[in-house]
Protein backbone atom coordinates (compact mmCIF):
# COMPACT_ATOMS: atom_id res chain seq x y z
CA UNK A 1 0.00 0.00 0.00
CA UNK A 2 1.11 3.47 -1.12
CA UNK A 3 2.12 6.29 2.11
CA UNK A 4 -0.44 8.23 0.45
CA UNK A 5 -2.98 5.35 0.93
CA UNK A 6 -1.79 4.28 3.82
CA UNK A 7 -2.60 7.85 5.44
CA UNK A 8 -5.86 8.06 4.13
CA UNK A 9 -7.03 4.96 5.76
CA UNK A 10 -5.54 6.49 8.89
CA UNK A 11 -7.80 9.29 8.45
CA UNK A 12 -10.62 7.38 7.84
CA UNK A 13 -10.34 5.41 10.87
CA UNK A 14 -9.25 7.90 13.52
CA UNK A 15 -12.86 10.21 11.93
CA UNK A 16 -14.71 7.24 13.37
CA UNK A 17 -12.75 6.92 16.50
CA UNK A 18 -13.60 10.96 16.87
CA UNK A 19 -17.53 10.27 16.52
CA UNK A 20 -17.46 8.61 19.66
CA UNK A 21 -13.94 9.85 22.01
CA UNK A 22 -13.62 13.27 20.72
CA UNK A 23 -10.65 14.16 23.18
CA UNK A 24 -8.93 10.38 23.08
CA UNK A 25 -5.49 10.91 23.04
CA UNK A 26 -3.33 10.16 19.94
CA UNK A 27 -0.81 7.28 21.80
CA UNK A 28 -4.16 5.89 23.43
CA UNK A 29 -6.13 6.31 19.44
CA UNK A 30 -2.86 4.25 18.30
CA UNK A 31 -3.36 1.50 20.77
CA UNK A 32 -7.38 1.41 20.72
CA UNK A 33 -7.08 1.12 17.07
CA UNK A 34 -4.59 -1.34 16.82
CA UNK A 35 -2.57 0.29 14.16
CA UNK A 36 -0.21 -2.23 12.14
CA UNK A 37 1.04 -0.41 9.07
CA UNK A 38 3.13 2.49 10.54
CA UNK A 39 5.18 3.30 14.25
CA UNK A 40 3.58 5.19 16.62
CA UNK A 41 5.30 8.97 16.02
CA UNK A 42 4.10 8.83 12.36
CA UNK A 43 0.85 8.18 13.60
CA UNK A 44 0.85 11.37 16.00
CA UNK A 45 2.01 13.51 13.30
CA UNK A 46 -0.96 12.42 10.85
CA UNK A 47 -3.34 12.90 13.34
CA UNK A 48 -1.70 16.59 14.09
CA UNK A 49 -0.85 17.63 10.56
CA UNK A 50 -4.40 16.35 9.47
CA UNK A 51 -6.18 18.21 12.30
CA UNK A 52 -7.17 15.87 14.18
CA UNK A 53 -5.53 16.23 17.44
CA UNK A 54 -6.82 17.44 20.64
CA UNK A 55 -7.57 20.85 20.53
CA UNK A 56 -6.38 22.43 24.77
CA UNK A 57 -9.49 23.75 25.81
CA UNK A 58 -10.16 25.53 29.67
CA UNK A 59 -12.37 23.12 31.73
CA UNK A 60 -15.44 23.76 33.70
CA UNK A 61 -15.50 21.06 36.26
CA UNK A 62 -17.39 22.07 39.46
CA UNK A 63 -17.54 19.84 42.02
CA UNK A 64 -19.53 19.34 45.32
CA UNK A 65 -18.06 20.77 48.65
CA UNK A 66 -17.90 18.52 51.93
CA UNK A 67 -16.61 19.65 55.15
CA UNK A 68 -13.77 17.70 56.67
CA UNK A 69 -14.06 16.77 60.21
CA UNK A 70 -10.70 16.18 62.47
CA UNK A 71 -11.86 12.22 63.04
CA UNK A 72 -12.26 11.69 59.40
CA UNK A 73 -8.82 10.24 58.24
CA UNK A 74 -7.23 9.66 54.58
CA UNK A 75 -6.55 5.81 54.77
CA UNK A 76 -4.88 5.56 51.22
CA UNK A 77 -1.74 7.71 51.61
CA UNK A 78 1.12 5.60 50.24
CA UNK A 79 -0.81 2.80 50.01
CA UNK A 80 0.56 0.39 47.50
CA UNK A 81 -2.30 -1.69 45.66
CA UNK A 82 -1.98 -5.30 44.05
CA UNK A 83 -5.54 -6.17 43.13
CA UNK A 84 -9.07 -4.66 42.70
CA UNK A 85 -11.12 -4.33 45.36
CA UNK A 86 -8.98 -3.23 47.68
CA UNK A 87 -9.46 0.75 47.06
CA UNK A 88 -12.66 2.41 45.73
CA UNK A 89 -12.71 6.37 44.85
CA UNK A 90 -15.97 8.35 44.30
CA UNK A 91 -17.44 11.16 44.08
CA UNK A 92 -20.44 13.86 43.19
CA UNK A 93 -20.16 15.98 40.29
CA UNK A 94 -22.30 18.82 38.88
CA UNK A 95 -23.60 18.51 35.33
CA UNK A 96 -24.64 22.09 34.55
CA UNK A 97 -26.90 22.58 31.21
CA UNK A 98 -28.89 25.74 30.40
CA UNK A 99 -32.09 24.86 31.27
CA UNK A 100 -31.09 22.33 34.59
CA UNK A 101 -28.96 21.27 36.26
CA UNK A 102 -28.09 17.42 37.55
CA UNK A 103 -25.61 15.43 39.53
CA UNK A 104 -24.03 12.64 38.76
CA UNK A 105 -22.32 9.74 41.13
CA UNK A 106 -19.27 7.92 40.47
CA UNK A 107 -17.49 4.58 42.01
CA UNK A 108 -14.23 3.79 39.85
CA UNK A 109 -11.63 1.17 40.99
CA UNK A 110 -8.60 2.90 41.61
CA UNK A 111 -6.69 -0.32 40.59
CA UNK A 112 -8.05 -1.41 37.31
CA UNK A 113 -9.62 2.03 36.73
CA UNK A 114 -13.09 0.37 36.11
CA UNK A 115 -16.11 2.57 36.52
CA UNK A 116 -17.93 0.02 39.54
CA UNK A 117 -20.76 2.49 39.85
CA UNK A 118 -22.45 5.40 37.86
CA UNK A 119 -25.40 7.10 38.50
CA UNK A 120 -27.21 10.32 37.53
CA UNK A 121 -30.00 12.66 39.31
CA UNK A 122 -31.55 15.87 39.50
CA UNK A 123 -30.68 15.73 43.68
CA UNK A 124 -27.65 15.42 45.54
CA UNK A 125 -29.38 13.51 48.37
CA UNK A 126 -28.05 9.85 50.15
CA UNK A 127 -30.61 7.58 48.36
CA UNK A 128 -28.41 8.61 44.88
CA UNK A 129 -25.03 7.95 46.36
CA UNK A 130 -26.56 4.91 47.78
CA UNK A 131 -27.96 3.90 44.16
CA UNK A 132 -24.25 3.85 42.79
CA UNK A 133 -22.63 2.25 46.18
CA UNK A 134 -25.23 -1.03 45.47
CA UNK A 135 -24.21 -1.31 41.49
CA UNK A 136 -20.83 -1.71 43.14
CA UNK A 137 -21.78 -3.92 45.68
CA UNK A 138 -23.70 -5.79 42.82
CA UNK A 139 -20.86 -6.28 41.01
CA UNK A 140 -17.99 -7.31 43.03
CA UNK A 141 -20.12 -9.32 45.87
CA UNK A 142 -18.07 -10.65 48.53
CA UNK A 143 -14.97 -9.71 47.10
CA UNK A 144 -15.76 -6.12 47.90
CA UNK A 145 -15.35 -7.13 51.71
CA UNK A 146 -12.62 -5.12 53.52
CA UNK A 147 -12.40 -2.81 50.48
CA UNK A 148 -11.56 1.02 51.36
CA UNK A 149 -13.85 3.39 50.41
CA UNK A 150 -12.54 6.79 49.38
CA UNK A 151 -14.12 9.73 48.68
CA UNK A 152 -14.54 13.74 49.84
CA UNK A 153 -16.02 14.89 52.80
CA UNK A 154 -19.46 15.13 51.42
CA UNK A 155 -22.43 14.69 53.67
CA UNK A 156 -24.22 12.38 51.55
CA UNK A 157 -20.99 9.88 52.07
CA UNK A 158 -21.48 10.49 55.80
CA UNK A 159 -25.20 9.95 56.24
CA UNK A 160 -26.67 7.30 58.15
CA UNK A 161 -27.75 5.01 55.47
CA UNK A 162 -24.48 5.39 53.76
CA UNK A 163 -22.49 4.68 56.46
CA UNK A 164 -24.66 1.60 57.86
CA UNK A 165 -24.32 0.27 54.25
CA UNK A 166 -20.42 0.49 54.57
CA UNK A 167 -20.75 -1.11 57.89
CA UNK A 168 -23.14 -4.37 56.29
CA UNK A 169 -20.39 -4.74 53.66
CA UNK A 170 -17.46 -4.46 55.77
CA UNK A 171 -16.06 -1.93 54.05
CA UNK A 172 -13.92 1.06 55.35
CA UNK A 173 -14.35 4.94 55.14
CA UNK A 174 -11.72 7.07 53.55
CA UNK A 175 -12.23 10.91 53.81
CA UNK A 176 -9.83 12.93 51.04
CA UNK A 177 -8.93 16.66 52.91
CA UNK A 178 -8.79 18.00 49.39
CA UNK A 179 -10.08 17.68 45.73
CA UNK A 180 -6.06 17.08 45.10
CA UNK A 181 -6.36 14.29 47.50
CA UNK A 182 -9.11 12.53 45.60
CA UNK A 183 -8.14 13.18 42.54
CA UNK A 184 -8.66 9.33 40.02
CA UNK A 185 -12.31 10.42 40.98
CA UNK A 186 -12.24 14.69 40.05
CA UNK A 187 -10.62 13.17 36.85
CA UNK A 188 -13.32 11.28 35.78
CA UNK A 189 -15.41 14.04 36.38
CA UNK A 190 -13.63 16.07 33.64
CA UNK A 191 -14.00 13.14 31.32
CA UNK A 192 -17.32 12.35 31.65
CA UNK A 193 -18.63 16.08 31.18
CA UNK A 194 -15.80 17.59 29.14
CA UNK A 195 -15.19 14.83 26.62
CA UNK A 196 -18.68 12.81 26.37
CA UNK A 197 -21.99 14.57 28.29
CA UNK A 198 -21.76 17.51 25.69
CA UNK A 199 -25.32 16.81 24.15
CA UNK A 200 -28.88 17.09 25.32
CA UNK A 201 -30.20 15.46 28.67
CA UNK A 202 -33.85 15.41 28.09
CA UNK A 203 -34.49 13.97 31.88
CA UNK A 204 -32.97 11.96 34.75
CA UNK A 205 -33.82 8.35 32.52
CA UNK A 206 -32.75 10.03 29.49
CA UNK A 207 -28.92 10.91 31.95
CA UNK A 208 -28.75 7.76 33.10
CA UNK A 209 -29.49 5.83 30.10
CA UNK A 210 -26.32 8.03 28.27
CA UNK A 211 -24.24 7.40 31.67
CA UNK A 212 -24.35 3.26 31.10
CA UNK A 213 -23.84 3.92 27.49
CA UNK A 214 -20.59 5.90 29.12
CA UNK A 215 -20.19 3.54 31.68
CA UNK A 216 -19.83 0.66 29.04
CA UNK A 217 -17.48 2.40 26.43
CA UNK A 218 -14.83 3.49 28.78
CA UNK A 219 -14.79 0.31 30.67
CA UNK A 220 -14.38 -2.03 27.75
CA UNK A 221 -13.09 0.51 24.79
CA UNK A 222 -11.07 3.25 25.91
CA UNK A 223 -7.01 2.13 26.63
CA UNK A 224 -5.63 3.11 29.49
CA UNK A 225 -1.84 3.92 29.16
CA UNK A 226 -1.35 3.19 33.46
CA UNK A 227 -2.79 -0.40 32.21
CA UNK A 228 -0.60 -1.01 28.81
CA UNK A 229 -2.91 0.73 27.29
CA UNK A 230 -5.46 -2.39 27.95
CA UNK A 231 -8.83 -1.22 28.92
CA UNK A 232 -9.79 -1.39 32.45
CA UNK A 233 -12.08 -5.16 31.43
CA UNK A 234 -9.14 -6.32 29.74
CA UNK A 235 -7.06 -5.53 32.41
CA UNK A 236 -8.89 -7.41 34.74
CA UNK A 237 -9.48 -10.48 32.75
CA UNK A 238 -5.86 -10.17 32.24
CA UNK A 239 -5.40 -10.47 36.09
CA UNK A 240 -7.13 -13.64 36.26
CA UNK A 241 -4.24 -15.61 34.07
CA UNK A 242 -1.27 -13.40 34.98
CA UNK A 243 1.53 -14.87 37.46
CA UNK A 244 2.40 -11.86 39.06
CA UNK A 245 0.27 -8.78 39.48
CA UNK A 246 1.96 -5.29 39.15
CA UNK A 247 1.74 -3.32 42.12
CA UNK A 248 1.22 0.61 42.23
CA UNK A 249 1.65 2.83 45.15
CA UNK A 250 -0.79 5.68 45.58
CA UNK A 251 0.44 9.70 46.08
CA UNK A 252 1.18 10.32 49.72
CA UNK A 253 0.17 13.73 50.80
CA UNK A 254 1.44 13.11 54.15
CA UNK A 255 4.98 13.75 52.29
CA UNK A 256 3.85 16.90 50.82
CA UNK A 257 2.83 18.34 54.04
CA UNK A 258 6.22 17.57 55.79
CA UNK A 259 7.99 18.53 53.44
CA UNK A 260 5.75 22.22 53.34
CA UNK A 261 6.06 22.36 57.18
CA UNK A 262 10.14 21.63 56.92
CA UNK A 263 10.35 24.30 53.73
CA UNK A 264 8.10 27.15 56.08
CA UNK A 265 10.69 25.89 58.88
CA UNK A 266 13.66 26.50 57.06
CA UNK A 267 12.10 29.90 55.61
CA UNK A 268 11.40 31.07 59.12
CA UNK A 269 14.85 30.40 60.39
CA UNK A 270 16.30 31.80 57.41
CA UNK A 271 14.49 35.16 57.51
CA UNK A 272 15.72 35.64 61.44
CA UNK A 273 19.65 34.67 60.21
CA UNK A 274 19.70 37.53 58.08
């Protein structure tokens, strides 16, 4: 096959590929599409030189505010991770359209990066949060047991029902200080409203019907480069057969604030030596 061939059935494939993942990545497009006829560079610069790439646009992601309480603790500092179900991450994100506004739920493995629960309303109370905590619970069963549960301070994570249904399952509460500490969760946010919910939302069925659509594309199409660019379902059928599972360790922010306290230390001293 000619370059010049050979480029325009690159084209051809990465306009369906935008159809459905308008801001996918070009190294994650090259992996999702399984590309065969040319290295991965050449494939960036078609995708940039035919205008295809990402265009850098500013954000809106608003999130919900919690308030965190001195007993609530971050359990997941440093924590290193060697199989699913050990650390969930969720949260509650505005979706804000012109004529209303909803909120949607999220549950995402922080392991395998699978979306465990997704849920959409036109309410931020318990009863939703609850919703997406029991298509979690559906899915992993048992295995869920002893699983951490991570999230921000929000009061809907901290309500009675919520809590007791933590409790049944044996799972434990993890309070993030900070957006920065919850951050696998805020990130999804900005996918889910930034790269896919960009159309109309007629109602709450009508959200939730496009959320499992969601749900089901980035759990068993998109790549994930933190998985070898496997998608999170592949990457957990792939931890069924493998030998040895890779660990990761998650950020510790108890680092960051040592090292802040030493720096403002140092500062201080510094300031009265000269």
């Amino acid at each position: 096959m000619s370059r010049s061939a050979t480029r325009d059935l690159i084209i051809e494939k990465v306009k369906k590929v935008r159809e459905k993942h308008k801001n996918m990545g070009s190294r994650v497009m090259y992996h999702y599409l399984n590309i065969k006829e040319l290295g991965i560079n050449k494939f960036e610069k078609i995708i940039s030189t035919s205008g295809f790439g990402v265009k850098t646009r500013k954000k809106r992601i608003k999130t919900t505010d919690g308030i965190y309480e001195d007993w609530d603790k971050n359990l997941i500092n440093g924590k290193v991770l060697n199989d699913i179900n050990q650390v969930i991450a969720g949260d509650i994100t505005y979706l804000i359209l012109k004529d209303k506004n909803y909120y949607i739920f999220t549950l995402k493995d922080m392991y395998s990066k699978r979306i465990i629960g997704l849920y959409g309303s036109d309410n931020m109370m318990a009863a939703n949060a609850l919703k997406t905590l029991k298509q979690a619970i559906k899915l992993r069963g048992n295995n869920i047991s002893k699983c951490i549960h991570h999230t921000d301070a929000g009061s809907q994570y901290k309500s009675r029902v919520y809590k007791n249904a933590l409790k049944k399952n044996k799972m434990e509460m993890s309070i993030a200080e900070n957006c920065l500490q919850n951050g696998m969760a805020e990130q999804l946010n900005g996918v889910l409203k930034n790269d896919y919910l960009e159309g109309q939302v007629k109602n709450v069925r009508d959200l939730n019907r496009q959320l499992l659509k969601l749900k089901n594309l980035l759990n068993n199409e998109r790549p994930v480069k933190e998985l070898g660019y496997r998608t999170p379902i592949e990457f957990e059928n792939w931890l069924k057969v493998t030998a040895i599972k890779p660990e990761i360790r998650l950020y510790d922010f108890t680092d960051d604030r040592e090292g802040t306290l030493k720096r403002h230390k140092q500062q201080k001293k510094f300031s009265k030596t000269n």
